[in-house]
C-alpha atoms as a PDB file:
ATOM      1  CA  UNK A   1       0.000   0.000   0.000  1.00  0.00           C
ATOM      2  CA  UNK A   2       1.084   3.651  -0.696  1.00  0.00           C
ATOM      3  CA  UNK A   3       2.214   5.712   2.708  1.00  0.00           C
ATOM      4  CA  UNK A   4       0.162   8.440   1.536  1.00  0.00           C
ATOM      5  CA  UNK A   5      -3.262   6.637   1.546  1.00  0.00           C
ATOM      6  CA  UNK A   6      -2.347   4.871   5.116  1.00  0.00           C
ATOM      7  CA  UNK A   7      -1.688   8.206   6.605  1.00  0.00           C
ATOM      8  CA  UNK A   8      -5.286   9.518   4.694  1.00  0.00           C
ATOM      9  CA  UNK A   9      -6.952   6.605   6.540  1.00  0.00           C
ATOM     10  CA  UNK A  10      -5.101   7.373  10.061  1.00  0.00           C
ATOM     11  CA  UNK A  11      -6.531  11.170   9.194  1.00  0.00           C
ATOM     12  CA  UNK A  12      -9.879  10.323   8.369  1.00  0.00           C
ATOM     13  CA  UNK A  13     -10.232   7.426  11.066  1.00  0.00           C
ATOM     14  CA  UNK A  14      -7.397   7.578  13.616  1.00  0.00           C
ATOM     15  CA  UNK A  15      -4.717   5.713  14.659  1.00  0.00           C
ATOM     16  CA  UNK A  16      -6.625   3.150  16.721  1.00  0.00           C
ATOM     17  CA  UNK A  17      -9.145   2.565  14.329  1.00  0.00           C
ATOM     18  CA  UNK A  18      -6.761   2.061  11.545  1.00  0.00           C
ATOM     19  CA  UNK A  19      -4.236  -0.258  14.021  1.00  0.00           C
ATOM     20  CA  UNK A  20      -7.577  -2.679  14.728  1.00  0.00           C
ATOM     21  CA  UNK A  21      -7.642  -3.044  11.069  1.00  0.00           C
ATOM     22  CA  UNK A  22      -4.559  -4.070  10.593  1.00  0.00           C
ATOM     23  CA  UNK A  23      -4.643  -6.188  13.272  1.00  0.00           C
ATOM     24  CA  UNK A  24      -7.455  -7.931  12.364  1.00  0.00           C
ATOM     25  CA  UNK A  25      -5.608  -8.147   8.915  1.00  0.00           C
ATOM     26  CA  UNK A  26      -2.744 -10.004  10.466  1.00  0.00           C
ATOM     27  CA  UNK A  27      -5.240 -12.192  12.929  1.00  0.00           C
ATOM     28  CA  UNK A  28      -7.255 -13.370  10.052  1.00  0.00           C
ATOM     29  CA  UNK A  29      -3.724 -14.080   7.645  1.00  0.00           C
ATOM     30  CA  UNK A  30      -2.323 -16.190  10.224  1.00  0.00           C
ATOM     31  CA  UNK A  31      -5.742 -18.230  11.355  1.00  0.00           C
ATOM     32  CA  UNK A  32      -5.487 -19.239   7.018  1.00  0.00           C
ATOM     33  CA  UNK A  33      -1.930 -19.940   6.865  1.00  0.00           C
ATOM     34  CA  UNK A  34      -2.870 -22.281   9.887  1.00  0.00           C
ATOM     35  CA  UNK A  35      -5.896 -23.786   8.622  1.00  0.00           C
ATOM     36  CA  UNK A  36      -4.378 -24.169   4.586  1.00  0.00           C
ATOM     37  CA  UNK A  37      -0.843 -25.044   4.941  1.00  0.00           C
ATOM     38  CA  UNK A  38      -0.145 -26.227   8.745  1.00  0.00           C
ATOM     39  CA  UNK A  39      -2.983 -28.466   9.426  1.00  0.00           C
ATOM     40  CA  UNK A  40      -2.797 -30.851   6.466  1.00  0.00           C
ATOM     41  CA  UNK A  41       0.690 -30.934   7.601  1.00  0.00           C
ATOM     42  CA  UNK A  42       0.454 -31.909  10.842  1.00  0.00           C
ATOM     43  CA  UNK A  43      -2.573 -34.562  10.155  1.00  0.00           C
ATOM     44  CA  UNK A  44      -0.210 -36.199   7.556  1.00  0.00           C
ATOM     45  CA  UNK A  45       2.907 -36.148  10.448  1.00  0.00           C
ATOM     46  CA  UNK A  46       0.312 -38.057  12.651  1.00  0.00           C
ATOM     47  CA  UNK A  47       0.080 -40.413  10.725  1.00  0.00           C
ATOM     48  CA  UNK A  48       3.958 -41.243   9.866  1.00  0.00           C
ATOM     49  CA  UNK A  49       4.048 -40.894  13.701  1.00  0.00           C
ATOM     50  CA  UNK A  50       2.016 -43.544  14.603  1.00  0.00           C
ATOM     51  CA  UNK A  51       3.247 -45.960  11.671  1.00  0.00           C
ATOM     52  CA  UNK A  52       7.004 -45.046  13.466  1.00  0.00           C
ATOM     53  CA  UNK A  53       5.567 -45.877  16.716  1.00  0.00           C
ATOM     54  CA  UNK A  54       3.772 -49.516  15.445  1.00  0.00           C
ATOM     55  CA  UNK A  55       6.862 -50.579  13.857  1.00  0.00           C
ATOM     56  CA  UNK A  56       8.954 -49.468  17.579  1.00  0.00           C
ATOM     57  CA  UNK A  57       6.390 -52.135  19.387  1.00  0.00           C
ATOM     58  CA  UNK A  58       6.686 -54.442  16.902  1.00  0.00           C
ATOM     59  CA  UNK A  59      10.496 -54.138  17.204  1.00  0.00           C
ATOM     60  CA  UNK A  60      10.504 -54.355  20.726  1.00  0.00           C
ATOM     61  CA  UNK A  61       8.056 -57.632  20.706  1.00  0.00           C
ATOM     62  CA  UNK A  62      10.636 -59.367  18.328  1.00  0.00           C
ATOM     63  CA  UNK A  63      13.443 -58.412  20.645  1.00  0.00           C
ATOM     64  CA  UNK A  64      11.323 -59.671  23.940  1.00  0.00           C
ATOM     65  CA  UNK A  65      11.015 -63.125  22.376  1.00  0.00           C
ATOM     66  CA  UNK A  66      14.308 -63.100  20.792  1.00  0.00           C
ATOM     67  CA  UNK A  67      15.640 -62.478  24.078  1.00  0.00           C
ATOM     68  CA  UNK A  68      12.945 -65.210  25.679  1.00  0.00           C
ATOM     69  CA  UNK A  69      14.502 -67.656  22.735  1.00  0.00           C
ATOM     70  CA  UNK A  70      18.491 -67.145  23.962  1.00  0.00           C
ATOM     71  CA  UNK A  71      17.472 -67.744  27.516  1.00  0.00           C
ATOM     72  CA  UNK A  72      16.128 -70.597  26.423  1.00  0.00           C
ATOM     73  CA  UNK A  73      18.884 -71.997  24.658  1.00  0.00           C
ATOM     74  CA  UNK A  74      21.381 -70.571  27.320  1.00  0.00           C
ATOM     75  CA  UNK A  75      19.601 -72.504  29.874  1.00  0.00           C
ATOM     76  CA  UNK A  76      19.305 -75.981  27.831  1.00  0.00           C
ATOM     77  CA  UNK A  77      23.117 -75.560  26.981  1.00  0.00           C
ATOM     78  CA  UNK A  78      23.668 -75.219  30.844  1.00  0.00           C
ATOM     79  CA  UNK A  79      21.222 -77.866  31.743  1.00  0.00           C
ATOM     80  CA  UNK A  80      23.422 -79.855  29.045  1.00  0.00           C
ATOM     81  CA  UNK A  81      26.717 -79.230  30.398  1.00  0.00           C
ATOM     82  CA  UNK A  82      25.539 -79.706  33.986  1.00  0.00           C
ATOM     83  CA  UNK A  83      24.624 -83.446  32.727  1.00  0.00           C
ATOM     84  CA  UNK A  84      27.497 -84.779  30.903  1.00  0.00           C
ATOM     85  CA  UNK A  85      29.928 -86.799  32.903  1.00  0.00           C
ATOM     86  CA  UNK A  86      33.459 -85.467  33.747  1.00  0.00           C
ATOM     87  CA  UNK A  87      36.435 -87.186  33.086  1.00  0.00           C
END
């Protein structure tokens, strides 16, 4: 905008008037930047977050029962050993 016609409108209106205009400018350009670019955004980040977080528990089940599994074999091998005769 040209200086000239902002300081006609702080003339004609005042400075107050003319500041709650432009204010409610600025309110109303950041509530659509919000709503058009940052919300699709964030709903599509949700959902790569929660696909990160399924395959985290799935990770940590495998690890549970891969840990489960050595213990297992750990203990037969010691169960094993404890059973063969010494020389």
């Amino acid at each position: 905008m040209d200086i000239q016609l902002i300081a006609g409108f702080i003339k004609l209106y005042g400075f107050p008037i003319v500041a709650a205009v432009g204010m409610g400018y600025f309110v109303w350009f950041i509530y659509k930047f919000v709503t058009d670019k940052l919300m699709p955004l964030i709903g599509e980040t949700n959902v790569i977050l929660i696909a990160l977080i399924d395959r985290i528990r799935m990770l940590d089940n495998d690890l549970i029962r891969l840990n489960q599994k050595v213990s297992v074999v750990l203990q037969i091998k010691e169960d094993h050993s404890d059973n063969k005769p010494k020389n």
